[in-house]
Protein backbone atom coordinates (compact mmCIF):
# COMPACT_ATOMS: atom_id res chain seq x y z
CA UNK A 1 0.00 0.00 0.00
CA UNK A 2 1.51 3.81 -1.17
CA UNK A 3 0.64 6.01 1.26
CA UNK A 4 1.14 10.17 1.32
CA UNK A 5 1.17 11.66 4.56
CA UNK A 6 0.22 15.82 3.94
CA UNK A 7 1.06 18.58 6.25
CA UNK A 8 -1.85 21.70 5.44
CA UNK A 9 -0.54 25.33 6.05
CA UNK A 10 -2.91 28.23 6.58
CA UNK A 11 -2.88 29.64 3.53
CA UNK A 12 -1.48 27.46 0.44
CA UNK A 13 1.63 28.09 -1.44
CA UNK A 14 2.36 31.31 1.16
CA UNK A 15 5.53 29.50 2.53
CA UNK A 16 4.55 31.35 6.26
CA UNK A 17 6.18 28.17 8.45
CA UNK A 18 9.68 27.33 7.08
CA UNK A 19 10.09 24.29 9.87
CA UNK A 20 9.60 20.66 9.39
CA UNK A 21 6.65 18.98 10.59
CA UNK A 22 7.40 16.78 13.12
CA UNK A 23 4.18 14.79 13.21
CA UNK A 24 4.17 13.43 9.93
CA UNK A 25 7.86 12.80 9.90
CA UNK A 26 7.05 10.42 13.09
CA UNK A 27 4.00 8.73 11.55
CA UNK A 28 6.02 8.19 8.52
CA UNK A 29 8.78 6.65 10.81
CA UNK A 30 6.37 4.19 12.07
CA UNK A 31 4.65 3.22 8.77
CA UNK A 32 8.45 1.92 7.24
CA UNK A 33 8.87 -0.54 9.43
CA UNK A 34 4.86 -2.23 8.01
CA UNK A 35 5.76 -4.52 5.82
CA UNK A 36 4.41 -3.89 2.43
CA UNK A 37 3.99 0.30 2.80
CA UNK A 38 5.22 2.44 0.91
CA UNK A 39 5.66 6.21 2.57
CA UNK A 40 5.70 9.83 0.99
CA UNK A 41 5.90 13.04 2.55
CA UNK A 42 4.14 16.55 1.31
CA UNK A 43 4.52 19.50 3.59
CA UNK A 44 2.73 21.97 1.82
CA UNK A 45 3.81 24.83 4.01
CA UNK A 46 6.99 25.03 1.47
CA UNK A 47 5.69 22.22 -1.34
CA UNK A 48 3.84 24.22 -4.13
CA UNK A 49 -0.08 22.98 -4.11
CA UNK A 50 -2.67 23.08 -7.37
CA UNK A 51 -5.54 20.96 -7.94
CA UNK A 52 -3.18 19.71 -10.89
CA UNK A 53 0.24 18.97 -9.44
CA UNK A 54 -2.22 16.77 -6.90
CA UNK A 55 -4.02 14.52 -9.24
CA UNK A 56 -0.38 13.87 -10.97
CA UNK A 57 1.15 13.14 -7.75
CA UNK A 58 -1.12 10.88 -6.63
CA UNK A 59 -1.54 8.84 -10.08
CA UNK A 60 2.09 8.66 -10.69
CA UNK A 61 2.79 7.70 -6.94
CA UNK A 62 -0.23 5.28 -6.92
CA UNK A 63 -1.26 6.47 -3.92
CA UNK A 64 -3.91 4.48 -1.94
CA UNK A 65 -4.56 6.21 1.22
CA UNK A 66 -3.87 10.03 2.24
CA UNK A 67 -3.20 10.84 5.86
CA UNK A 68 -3.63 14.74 6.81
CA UNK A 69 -2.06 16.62 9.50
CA UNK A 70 -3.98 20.15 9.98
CA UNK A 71 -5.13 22.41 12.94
CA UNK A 72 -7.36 24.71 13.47
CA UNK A 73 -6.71 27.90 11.35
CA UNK A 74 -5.90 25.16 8.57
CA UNK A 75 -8.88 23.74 8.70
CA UNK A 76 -10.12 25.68 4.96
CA UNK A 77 -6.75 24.01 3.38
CA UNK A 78 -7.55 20.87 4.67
CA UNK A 79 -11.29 21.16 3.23
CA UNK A 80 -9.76 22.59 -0.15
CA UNK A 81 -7.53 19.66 -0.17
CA UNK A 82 -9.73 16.83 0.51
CA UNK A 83 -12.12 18.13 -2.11
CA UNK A 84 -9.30 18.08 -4.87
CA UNK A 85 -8.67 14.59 -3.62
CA UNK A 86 -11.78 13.26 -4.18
CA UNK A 87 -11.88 14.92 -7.67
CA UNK A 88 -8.53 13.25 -8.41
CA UNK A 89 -9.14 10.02 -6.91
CA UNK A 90 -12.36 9.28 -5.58
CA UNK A 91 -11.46 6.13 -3.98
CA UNK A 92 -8.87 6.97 -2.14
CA UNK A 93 -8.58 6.48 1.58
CA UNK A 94 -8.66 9.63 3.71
CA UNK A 95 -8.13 9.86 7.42
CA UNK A 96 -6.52 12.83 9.18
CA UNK A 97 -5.47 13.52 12.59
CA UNK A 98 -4.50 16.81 14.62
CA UNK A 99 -5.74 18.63 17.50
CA UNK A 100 -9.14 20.04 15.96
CA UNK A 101 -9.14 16.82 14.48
CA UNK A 102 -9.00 15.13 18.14
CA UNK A 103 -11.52 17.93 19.60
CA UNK A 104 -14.33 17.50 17.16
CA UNK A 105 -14.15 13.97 14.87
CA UNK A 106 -17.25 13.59 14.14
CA UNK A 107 -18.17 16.87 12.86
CA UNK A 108 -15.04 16.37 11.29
CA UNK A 109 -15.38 13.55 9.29
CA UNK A 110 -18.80 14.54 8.72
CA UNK A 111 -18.00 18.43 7.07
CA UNK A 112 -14.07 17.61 5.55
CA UNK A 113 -15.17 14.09 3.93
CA UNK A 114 -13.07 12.57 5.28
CA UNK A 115 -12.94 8.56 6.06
CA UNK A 116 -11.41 8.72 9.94
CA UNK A 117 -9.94 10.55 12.21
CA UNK A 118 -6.84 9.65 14.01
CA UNK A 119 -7.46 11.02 17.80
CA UNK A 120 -4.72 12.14 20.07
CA UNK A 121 -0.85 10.53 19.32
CA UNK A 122 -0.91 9.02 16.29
CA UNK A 123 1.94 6.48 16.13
CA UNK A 124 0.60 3.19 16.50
CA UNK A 125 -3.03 4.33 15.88
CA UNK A 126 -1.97 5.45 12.28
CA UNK A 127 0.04 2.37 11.84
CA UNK A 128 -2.58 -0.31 13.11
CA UNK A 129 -5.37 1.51 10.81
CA UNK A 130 -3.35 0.75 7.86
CA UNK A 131 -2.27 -2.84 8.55
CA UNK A 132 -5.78 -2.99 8.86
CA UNK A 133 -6.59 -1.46 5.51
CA UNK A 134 -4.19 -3.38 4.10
CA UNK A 135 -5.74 -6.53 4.98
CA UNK A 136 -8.71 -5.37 3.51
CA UNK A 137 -10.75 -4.82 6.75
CA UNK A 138 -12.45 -1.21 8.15
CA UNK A 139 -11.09 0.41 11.54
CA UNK A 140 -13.41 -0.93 13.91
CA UNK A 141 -11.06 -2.16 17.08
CA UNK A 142 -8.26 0.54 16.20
CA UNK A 143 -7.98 2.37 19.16
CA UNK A 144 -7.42 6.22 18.95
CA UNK A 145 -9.78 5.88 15.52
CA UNK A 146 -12.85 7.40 14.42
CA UNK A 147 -14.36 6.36 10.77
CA UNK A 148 -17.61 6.13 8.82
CA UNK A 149 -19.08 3.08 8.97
CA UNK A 150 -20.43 1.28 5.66
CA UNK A 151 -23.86 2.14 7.10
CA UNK A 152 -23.14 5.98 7.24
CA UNK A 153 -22.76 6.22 10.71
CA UNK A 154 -19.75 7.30 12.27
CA UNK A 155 -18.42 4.84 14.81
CA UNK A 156 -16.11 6.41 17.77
CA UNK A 157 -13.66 4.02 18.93
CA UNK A 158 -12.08 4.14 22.75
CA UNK A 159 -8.96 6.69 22.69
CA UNK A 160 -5.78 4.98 22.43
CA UNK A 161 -3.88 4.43 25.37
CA UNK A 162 -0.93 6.99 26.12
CA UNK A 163 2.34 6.44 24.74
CA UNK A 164 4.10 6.32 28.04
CA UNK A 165 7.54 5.89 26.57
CA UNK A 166 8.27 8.10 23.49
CA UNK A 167 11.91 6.74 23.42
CA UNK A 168 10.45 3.59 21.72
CA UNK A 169 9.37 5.56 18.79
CA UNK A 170 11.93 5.93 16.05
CA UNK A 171 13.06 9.01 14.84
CA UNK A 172 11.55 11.21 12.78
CA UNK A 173 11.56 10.63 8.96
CA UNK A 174 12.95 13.21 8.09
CA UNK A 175 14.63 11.92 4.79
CA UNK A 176 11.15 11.71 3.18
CA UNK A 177 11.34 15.61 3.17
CA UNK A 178 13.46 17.88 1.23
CA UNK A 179 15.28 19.34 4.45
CA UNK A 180 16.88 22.28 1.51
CA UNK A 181 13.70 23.86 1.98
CA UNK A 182 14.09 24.91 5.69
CA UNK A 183 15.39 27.70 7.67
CA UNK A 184 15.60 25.20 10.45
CA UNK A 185 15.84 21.56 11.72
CA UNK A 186 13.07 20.74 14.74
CA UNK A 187 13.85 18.53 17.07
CA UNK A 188 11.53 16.76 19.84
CA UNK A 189 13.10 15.94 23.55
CA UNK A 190 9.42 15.49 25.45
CA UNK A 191 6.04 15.35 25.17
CA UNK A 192 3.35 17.01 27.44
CA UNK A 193 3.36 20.08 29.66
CA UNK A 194 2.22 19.59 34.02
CA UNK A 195 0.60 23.47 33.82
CA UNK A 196 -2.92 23.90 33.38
CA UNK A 197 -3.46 27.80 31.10
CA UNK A 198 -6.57 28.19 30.16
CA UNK A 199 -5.73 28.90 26.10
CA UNK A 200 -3.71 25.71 25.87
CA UNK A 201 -5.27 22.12 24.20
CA UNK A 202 -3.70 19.27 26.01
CA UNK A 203 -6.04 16.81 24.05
CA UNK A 204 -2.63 15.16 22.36
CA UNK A 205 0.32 16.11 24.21
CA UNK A 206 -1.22 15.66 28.25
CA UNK A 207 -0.47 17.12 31.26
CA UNK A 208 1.92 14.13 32.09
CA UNK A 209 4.91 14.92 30.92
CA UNK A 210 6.95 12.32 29.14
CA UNK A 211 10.79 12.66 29.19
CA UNK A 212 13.55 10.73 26.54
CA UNK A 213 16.94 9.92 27.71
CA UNK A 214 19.63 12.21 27.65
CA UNK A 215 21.53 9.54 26.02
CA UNK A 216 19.35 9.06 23.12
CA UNK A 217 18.81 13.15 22.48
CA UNK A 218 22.32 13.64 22.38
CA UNK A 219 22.63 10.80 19.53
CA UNK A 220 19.47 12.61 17.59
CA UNK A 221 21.53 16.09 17.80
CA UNK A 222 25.03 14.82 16.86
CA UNK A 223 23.46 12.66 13.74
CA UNK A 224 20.92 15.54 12.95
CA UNK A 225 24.80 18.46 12.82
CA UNK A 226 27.50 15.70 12.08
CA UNK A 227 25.46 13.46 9.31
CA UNK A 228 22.87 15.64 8.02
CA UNK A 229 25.45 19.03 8.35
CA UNK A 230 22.39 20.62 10.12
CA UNK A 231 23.78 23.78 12.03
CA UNK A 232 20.38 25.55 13.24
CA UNK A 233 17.89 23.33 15.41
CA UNK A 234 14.94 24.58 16.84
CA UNK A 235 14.05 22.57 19.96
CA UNK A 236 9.97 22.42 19.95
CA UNK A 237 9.26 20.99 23.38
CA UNK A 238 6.70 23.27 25.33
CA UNK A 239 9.10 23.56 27.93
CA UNK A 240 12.36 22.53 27.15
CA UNK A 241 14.27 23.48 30.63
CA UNK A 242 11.99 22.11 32.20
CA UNK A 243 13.66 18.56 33.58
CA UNK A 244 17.05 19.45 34.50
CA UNK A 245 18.38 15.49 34.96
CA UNK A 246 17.63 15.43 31.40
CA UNK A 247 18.76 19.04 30.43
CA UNK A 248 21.99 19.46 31.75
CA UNK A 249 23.78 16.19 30.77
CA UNK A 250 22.96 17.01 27.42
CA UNK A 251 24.13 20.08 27.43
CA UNK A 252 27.61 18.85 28.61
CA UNK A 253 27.69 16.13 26.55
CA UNK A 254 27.62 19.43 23.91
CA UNK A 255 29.93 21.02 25.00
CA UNK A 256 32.52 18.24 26.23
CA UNK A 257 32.18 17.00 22.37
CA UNK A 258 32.52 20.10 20.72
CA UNK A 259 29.19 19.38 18.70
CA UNK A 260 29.15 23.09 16.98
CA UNK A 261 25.42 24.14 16.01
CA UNK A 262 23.10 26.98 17.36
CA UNK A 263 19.78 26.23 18.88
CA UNK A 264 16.40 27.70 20.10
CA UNK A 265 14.04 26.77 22.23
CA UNK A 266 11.01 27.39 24.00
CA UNK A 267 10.52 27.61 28.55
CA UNK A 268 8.47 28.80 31.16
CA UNK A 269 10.13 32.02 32.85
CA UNK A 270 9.70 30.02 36.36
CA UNK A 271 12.43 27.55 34.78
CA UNK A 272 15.51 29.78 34.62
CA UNK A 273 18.70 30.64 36.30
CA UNK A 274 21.93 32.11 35.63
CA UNK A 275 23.76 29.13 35.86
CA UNK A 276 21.32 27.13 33.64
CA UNK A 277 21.82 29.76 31.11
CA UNK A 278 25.25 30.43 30.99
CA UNK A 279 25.73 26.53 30.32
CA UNK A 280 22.79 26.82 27.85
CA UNK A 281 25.14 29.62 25.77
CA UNK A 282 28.25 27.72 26.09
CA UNK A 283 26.03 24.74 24.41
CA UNK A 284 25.09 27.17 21.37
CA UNK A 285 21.44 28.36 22.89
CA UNK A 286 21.06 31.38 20.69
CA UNK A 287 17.57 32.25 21.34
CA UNK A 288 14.53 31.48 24.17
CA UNK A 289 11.04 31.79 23.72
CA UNK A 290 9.18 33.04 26.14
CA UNK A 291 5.27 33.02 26.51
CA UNK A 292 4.76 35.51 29.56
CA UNK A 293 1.14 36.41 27.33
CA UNK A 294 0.50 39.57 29.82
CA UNK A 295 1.67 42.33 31.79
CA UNK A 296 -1.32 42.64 33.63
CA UNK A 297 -1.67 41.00 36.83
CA UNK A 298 -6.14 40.44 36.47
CA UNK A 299 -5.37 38.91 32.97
CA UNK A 300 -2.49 36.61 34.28
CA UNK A 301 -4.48 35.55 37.01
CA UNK A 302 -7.51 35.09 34.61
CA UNK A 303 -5.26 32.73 32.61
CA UNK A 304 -3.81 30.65 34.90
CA UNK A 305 -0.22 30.83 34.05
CA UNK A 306 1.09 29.40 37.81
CA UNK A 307 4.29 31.76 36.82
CA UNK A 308 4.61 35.22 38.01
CA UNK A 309 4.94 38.78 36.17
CA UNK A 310 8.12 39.55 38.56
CA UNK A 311 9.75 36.25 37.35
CA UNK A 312 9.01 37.11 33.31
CA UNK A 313 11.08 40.23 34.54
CA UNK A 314 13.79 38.54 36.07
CA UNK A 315 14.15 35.32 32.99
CA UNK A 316 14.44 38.07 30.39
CA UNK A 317 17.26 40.21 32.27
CA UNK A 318 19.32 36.64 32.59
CA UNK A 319 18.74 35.08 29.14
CA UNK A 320 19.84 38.52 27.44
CA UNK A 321 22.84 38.89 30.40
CA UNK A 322 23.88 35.57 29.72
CA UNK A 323 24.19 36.54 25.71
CA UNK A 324 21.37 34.55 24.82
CA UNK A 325 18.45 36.30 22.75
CA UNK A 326 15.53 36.72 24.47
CA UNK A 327 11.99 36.18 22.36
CA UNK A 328 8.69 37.12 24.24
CA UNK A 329 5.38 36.42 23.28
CA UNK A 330 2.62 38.42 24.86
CA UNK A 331 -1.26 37.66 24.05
CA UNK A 332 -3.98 40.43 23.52
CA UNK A 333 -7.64 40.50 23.82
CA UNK A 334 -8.97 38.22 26.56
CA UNK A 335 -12.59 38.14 27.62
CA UNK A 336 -11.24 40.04 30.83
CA UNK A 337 -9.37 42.61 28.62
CA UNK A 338 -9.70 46.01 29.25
CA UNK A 339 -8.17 49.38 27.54
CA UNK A 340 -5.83 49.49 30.63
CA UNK A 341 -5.00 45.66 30.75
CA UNK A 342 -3.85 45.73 27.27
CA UNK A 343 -1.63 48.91 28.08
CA UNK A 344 -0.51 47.40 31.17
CA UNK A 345 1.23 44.63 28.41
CA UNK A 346 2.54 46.93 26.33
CA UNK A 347 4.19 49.20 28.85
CA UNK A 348 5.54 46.16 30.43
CA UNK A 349 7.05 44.57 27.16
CA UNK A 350 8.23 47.79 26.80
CA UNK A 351 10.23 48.09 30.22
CA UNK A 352 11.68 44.63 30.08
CA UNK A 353 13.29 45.29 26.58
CA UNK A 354 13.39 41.43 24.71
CA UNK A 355 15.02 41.00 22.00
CA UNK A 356 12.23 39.53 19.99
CA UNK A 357 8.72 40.66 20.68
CA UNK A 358 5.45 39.52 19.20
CA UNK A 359 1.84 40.56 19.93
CA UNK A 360 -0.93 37.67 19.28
CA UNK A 361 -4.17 38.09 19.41
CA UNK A 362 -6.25 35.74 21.44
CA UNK A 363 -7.78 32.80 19.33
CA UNK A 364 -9.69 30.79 21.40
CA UNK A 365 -9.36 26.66 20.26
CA UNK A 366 -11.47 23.78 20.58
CA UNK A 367 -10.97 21.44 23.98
CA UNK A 368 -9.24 24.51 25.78
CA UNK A 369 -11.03 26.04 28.95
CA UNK A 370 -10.97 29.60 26.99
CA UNK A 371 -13.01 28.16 24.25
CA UNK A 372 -15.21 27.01 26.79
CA UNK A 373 -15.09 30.28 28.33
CA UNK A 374 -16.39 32.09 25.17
CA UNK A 375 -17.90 29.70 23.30
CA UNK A 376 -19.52 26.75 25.57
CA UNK A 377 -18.14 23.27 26.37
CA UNK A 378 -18.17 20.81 23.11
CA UNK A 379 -20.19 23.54 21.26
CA UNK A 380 -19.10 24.98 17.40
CA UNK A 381 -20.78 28.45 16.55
CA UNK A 382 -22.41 28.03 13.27
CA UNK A 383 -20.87 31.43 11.87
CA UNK A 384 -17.49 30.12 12.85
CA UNK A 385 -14.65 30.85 10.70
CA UNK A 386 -11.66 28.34 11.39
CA UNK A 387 -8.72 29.95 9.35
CA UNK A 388 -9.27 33.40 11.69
CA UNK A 389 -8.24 31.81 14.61
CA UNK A 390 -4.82 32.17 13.47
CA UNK A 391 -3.28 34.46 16.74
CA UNK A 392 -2.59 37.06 14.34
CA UNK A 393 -5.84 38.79 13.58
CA UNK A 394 -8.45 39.44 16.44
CA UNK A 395 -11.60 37.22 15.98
CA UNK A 396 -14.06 38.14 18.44
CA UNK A 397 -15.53 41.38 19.89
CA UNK A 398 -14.63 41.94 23.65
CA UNK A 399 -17.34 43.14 26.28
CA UNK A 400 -16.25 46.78 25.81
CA UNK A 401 -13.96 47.27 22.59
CA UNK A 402 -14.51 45.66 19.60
CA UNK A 403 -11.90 43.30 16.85
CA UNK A 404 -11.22 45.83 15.21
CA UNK A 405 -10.09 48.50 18.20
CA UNK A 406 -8.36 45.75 19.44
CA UNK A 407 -6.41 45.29 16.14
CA UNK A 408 -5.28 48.79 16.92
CA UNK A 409 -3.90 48.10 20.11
CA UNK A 410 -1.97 44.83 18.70
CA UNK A 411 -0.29 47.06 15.81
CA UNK A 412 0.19 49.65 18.30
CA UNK A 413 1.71 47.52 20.65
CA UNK A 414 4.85 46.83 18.46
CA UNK A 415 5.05 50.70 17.20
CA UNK A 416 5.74 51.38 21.16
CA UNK A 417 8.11 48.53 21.62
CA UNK A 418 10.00 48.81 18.55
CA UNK A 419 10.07 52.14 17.29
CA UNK A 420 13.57 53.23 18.60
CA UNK A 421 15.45 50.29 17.96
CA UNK A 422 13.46 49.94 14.55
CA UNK A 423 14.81 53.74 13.51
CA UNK A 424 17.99 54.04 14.34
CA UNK A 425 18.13 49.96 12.73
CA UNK A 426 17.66 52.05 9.58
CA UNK A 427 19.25 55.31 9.73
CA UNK A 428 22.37 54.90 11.75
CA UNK A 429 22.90 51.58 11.36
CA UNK A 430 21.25 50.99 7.25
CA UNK A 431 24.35 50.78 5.16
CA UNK A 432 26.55 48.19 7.41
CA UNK A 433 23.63 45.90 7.32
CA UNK A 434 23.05 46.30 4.11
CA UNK A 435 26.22 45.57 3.57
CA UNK A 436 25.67 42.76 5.59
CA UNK A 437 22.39 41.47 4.22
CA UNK A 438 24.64 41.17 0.86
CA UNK A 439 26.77 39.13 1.87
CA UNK A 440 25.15 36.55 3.62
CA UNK A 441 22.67 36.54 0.92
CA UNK A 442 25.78 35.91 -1.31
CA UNK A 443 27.19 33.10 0.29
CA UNK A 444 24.09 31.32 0.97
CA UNK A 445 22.48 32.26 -1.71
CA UNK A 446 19.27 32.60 0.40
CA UNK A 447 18.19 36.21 1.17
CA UNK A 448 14.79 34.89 3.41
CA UNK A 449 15.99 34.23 6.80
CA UNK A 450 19.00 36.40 6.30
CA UNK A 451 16.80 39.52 6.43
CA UNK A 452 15.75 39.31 9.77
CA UNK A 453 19.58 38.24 10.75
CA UNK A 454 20.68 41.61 9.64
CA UNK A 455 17.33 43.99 10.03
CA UNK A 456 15.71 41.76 13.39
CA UNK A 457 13.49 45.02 14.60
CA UNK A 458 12.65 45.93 10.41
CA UNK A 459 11.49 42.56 10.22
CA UNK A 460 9.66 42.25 13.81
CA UNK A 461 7.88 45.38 13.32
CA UNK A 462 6.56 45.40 10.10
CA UNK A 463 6.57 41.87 9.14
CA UNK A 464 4.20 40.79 11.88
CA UNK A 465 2.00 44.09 11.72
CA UNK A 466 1.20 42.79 7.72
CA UNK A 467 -1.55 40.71 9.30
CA UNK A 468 -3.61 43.33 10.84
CA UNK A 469 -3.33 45.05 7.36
CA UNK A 470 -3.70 42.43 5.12
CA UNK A 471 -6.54 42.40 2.52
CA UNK A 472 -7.30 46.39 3.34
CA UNK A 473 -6.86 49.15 0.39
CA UNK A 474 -4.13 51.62 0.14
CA UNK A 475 -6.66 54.30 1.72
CA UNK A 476 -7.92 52.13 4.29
CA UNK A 477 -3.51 50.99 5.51
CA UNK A 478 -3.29 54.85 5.90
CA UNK A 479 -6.19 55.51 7.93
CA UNK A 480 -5.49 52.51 9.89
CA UNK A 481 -1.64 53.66 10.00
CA UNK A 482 -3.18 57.15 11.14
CA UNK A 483 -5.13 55.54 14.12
CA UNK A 484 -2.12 53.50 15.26
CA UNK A 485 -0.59 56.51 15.40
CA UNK A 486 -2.48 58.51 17.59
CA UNK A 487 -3.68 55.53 19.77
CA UNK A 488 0.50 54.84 20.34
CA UNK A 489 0.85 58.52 21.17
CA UNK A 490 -1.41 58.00 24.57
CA UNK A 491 0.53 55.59 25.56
C-alpha cells in the first residue's frame, strides 16, 4: 500500500512556516517498518499545491490512502484539499489527525469528507489503521480511531492508550522531506506540559509529561549536525528546561564534544537561572522563547499561568545577560481585557526590553477552557470561521472594545516597543547591514531568513503588523496607520 502523509498550512503556497513537521515525519517513521507500505511526505507549508500537481502526484505515486495533518486555522486548506482529492481520486482512503481533528471527529469527518480521524498521538493508531486497511478490513477495534461506517454512521472508537515511553518511537523521517527547503531543523526531547493555562489544548500532548533519555537526544543532535550538516535546530518541546536530569547532561555532553550548532528553544520564565543559562550559551542556545502572554496582573491571574509577572522580569534580564536572545510572546484580547489591561502589556514589554517581541491576538481553540469560556463546552458556533483563529488577527468582539479597536492596540503595541530600535536599525545603522544582508545573501544564496539576521526590529515590526493590514486598500492601511498613530501617542 503507497501512502502520502500531507502537512496543510494556513494559507497554500504562502511559505509562512519554514520548519519541518514533526508529526508526519514520526507517523512516517512508524509506517516503514509495516511490511508492504510504501511512505511519501508533502509538507505543503513550502511544497507548491494546485488541484493539478495533486491529481499527478497521486496517479504517478499510486497512492492508496492520504493521511492529513492540519489544525485549526488550517482547517479551509484541509477542506480545499480533501475536495481536490476526491476529484482526483475518488477512492482513495482519507483519514486525518491533529488537535481540531482530536476535539471535534465527528463533525469532522462529517464536514471535511473525510474517512477517519486519528485522535490524540498518532503512532501506533496510524500504523494499526493501515495494517488494517491493508488486509482489507475497516477500523473498527483501532484504538485512537474514528471512521464512517459502511452504514453511514460514524463509529467512535475508545482513545488509544498513552504512549508512556516516546523513546520507543523511532526518529523522525525526516529523509522523506526535502530538508533544503528549511530555515531550520526541529527537534523533539518530550512530550506534554504539568501546567494547566486556560488557552492551551492538552487533548494530544497531556499534562503528564513524558521525558527521553539524555543519552538518546544527544545521539538525535550529533546525527541531525554531524550526518545531516544541520547547524540551526529549533528545539519544539513546550518547555524545554523544564527537567534538569535530562537538560543538563545534554548540554555537557555538547559542549565536552565540541558538537558546533546553534539552537532555540522554547521555557516557562519560572524555569531559569543564571547558571542554567550560561551553560545553555556555552552549548550554542542562541535564542529562548518566552510566553509571559500579559503584563497585567487580572489577565495573568484570569489565565492561569502558575508563573509570576516579577519572574518574566527577572528570565528576560538573565537570558539577554547571559548573551542569549531573548523572544517574548505576549497575548492580547482576553474576555477580561480592558483598555488598561492591554496597556498594562505593552508598557511592560516595553520596560523589560526582549530581544524579539510579538503581539498575538487571542484565538480561542477547541478542547481549551478559553473556548469554553467564550464559546460553551463541546459547542461549534455556526458562523465560525476556522482559518481566523490564526493568533494574528483578532476574531471576536470583547465586552467593551470591539476586533477591530483591538487590532489597533496589537499594531500599536509593536510601534511602542519597537520604534527606537526599529529607527535608528535604519538610519544609523542601514548601510553596514546592508552591507551585511549582501553578503550573507551571497554566500548562501538565500536572502529569506537572512533579512531578519541583519534587520531583526525591520522585520519584527513590520513583518508581523502585515496581518492586521492584510486584505485592506491603500486608503484604508493609511487611515489605519493614522489611528495607530495617535492611539500609540497615549501611551
Amino acid at each position: 500500500m503507497k501512502i502520502l502523509l500531507a502537512n496543510m498550512p494556513i494559507n497554500f503556497n504562502s511559505r509562512e512556516n519554514l520548519e519541518p513537521p514533526l508529526g508526519i515525519c514520526y507517523i512516517a517513521a512508524m509506517l516503514k517498518k509495516v511490511k508492504g507500505a510504501e511512505v511519501y511526505l508533502k509538507d505543503y507549508e513550502v511544497y507548491e499545491f494546485t488541484e493539478e500537481s495533486l491529481k499527478k502526484d497521486i496517479n504517478e505515486m499510486g497512492i492508496d490512502a492520504v493521511g492529513i495533518s492540519f489544525r485549526t486555522a488550517s482547517y479551509r486548506s484541509a477542506k480545499e484539499y480533501i475536495n481536490a482529492l476526491r476529484r482526483a481520486k475518488p477512492g482513495v482512503f482519507i483519514f486525518a489527525g491533529g488537535h481540531h481533528a482530536t476535539a471535534f471527529p465527528k463533525e469532522t469527518i462529517l464536514d471535511l469528507g473525510c474517512d477517519a480521524i486519528v485522535r490524540g498521538e498518532g503512532e501506533y493508531a496510524v500504523k494499526e489503521l493501515i495494517e488494517k486497511l491493508m488486509a482489507g478490513k475497516d477500523a473498527s477495534g483501532v484504538n485512537g480511531v474514528s471512521y464512517k461506517g459502511s452504514n453511514g454512521q460514524i463509529v467512535i472508537n475508545p482513545p488509544a492508550f498513552p504512549i508512556e515511553n516516546i523513546e520507543e518511537l523511532p526518529w523522525p523521517a525526516r529523509e522523506l522531506l526535502d530538508l533544503s527547503q528549511y530555515n531550520v531543523i526541529t527537534l523533539l526531547t518530550s512530550r506534554g506540559c504539568p501546567f494547566g493555562c486556560i488557552y492551551c489544548d492538552k487533548g494530544i500532548s497531556t499534562r503528564n509529561v513524558k521525558f527521553r533519555s539524555s543519552e538518546d537526544i544527544f545521539k538525535e543532535i550529533k546525527y541531525l549536525v554531524n550526518e545531516l550538516g544541520k547547524k540551526k535546530l529549533y528545539v519544539v518541546d513546550d518547555h524545554f528546561f523544564l527537567n534538569k536530569k535530562v537538560l543538563v547532561p545534554v548540554l555537557d555532553d555538547i559542549i565536552r564534544e565540541k558538537v558546533k550548532f546553534n539552537w532555540t528553544c522554547q521555557a516557562r520564565v519560572d524555569g531559569i537561572s543564571e547558571d542554567i543559562m550560561k551553560k545553555a550559551k556555552a552549548a550554542g542556545c542562541e535564542q529562548v522563547m518566552f510566553g509571559i502572554e500579559t503584563g497585567d496582573e487580572a489577565e495573568h491571574k484570569y489565565i492561569k499561568k502558575g508563573s509570576s509577572i516579577k519572574q518574566a522580569e527577572t528570565a528576560v534580564s538573565i537570558t539577554k545577560k547571559a548573551g542569549v536572545k531573548a523572544r517574548t510572546n505576549f497575548m492580547m484580547g482576553f474576555p477580561v481585557s480592558t483598555r488598561g489591561s492591554l496597556l498594562n502589556t505593552i508598557r511592560f514589554a516595553a520596560k523589560i526590553q526582549p530581544d524579539i517581541v510579538r503581539f498575538f491576538a487571542v484565538s480561542p481553540l477547541p478542547n481549551t477552557e478559553l473556548w469554553d469560556n467564550i464559546y460553551g463546552k463541546n459547542y461549534i458556533p455556526p458562523d465560525i470561521r476556522w482559518d481566523e483563529l490564526d493568533f494574528y488577527k483578532p476574531s471576536f468582539d470583547l465586552k467593551d472594545m470591539t476586533r477591530d479597536e483591538l487590532s489597533l492596540y496589537v499594531s500599536a503595541a509593536y510601534w511602542h516597543v519597537l520604534k527606537k530600535k526599529f529607527l535608528a536599525e535604519l538610519l544609523i545603522f542601514g548601510i553596514p547591514n546592508a552591507l551585511k544582508l549582501l553578503f550573507y545573501t551571497v554566500s548562501t544564496g538565500k536572502i529569506r531568513g537572512n533579512i531578519s539576521k541583519c534587520f531583526p526590529r525591520t522585520v519584527n515590526l513590520l513583518v508581523d503588523n502585515m496581518h492586521q493590514i492584510k486584505g485592506k486598500s491603500i486608503r484604508q492601511v493609511l487611515e489605519f496607520a493614522g489611528k495607530v498613530y495617535r492611539l500609540e501617542r497615549t501611551f
